[in-house]
Protein backbone atom coordinates (compact mmCIF):
# COMPACT_ATOMS: atom_id res chain seq x y z
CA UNK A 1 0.00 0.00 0.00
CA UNK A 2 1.57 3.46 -1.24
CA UNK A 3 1.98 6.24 1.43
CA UNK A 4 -0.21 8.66 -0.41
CA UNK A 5 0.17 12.58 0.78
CA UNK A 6 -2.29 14.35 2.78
CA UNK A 7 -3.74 18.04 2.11
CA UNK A 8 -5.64 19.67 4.99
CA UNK A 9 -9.31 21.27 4.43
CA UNK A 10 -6.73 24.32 5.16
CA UNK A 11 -4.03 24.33 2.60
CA UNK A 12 -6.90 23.48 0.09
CA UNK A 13 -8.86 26.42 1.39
CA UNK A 14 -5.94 28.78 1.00
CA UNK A 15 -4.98 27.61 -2.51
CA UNK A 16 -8.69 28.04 -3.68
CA UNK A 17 -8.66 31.53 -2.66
CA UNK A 18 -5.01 32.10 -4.16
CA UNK A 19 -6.18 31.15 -7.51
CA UNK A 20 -3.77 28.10 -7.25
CA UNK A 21 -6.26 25.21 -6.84
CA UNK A 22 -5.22 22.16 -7.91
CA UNK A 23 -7.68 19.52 -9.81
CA UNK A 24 -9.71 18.47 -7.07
CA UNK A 25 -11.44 15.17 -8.11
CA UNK A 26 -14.52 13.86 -5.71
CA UNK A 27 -14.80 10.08 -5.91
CA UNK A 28 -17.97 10.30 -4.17
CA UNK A 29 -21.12 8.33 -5.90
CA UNK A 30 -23.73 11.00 -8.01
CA UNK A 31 -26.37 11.17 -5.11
CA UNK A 32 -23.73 12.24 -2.32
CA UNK A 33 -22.44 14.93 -5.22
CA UNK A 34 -25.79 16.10 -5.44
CA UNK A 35 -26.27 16.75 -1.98
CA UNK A 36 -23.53 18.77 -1.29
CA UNK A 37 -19.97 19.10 -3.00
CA UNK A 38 -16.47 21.16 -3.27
CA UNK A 39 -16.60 22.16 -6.81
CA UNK A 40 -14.40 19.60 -7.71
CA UNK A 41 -14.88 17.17 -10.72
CA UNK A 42 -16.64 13.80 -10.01
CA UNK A 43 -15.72 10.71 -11.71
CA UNK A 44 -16.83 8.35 -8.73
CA UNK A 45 -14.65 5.64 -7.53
CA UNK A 46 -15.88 2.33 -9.39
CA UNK A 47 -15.21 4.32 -12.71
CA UNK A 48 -12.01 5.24 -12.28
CA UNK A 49 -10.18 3.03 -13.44
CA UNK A 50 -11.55 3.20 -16.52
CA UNK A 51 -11.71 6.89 -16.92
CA UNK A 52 -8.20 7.51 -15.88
CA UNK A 53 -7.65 9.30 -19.36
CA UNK A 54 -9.80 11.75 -18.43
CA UNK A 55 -7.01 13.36 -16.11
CA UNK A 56 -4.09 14.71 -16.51
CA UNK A 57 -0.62 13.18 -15.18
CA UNK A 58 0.84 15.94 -15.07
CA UNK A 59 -1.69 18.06 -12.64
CA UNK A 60 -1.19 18.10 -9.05
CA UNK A 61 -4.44 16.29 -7.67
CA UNK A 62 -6.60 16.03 -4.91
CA UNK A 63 -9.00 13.10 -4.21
CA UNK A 64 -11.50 13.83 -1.60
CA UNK A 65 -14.81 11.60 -0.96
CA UNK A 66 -16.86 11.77 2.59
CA UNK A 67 -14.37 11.24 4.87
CA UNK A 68 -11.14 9.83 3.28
CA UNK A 69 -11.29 5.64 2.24
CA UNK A 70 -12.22 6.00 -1.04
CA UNK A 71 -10.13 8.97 -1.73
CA UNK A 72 -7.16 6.93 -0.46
CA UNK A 73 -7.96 3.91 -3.12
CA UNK A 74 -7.95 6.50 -5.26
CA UNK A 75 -4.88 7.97 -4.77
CA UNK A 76 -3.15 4.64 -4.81
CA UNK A 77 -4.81 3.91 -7.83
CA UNK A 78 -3.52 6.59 -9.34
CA UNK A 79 -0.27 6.32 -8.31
CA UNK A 80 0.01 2.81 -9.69
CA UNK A 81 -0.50 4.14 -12.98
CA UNK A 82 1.87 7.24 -13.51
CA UNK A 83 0.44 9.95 -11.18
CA UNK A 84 3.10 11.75 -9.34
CA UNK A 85 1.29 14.20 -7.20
CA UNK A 86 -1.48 12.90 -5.79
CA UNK A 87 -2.91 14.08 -2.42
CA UNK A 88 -5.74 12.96 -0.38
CA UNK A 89 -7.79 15.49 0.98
CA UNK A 90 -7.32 14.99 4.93
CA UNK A 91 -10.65 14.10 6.46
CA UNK A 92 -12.45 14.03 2.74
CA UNK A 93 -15.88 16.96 2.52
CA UNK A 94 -16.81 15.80 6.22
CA UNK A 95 -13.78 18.00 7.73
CA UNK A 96 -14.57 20.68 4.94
CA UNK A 97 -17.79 21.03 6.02
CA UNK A 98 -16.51 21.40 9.49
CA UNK A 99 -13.80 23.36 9.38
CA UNK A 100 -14.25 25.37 6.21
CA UNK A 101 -17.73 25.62 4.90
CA UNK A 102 -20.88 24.60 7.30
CA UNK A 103 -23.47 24.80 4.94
CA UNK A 104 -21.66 22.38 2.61
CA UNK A 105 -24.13 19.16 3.01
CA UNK A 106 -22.64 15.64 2.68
C-alpha cells in the first residue's frame, strides 16, 4: 500500500482563494455529489479506473470523498498508474464542512 500525501481542508482552502487550486477530483457516488460538493470534478470511484484518461498526469491532484477511504484507493490507484502528485484530501468533505464551509451538506 503506497503512502499517499495528505492536504488539509486548510491548505486546500488557501490555494482556492489564491487562484492556485489544484484539480480536485470527488470520488464520491452522483447522489452524495448532489447533496452537497467542493466544486471539484466527479468521476466516482468504481469508474475510475476506466476513466483515468480523463485526467491529466501531469496536474497536481486532490482526491477527496466523505471522509477519506475511497479517496485513499484512489490515490493509490492513481499512483500505480503514472500519477506523481497525488494528495488525499485529509478528512475528505466531512472536515470541509466542518472546518471550512458549514453549509456544505454531505
Amino acid at each position: 500500500m503506497a503512502n499517499v500525501a495528505q492536504m488539509s481542508v486548510e491548505e486546500l482552502k488557501e490555494r482556492k482563494d489564491s487562484g492556485k487550486l489544484p484539480f480536485v477530483l470527488d470520488v464520491r457516488e452522483p447522489d452524495e455529489y448532489k447533496q452537497g460538493n467542493i466544486g471539484g470534478t466527479l468521476i466516482p470511484l468504481g469508474q475510475l479506473p476506466q476513466r483515468l484518461s480523463e485526467l491529466n498526469k501531469n496536474d497536481e491532484i486532490v482526491v477527496h470523498c466523505k471522509g477519506g477511504g475511497r479517496a485513499t484507493q484512489a490515490a493509490e490507484l492513481l499512483m500505480a498508474n503514472g500519477f506523481k502528485n497525488v494528495k488525499n484530501l485529509t478528512g475528505g468533505i466531512m472536515a470541509w464542512a466542518q472546518k471550512i464551509d458549514p453549509t456544505v451538506k454531505f
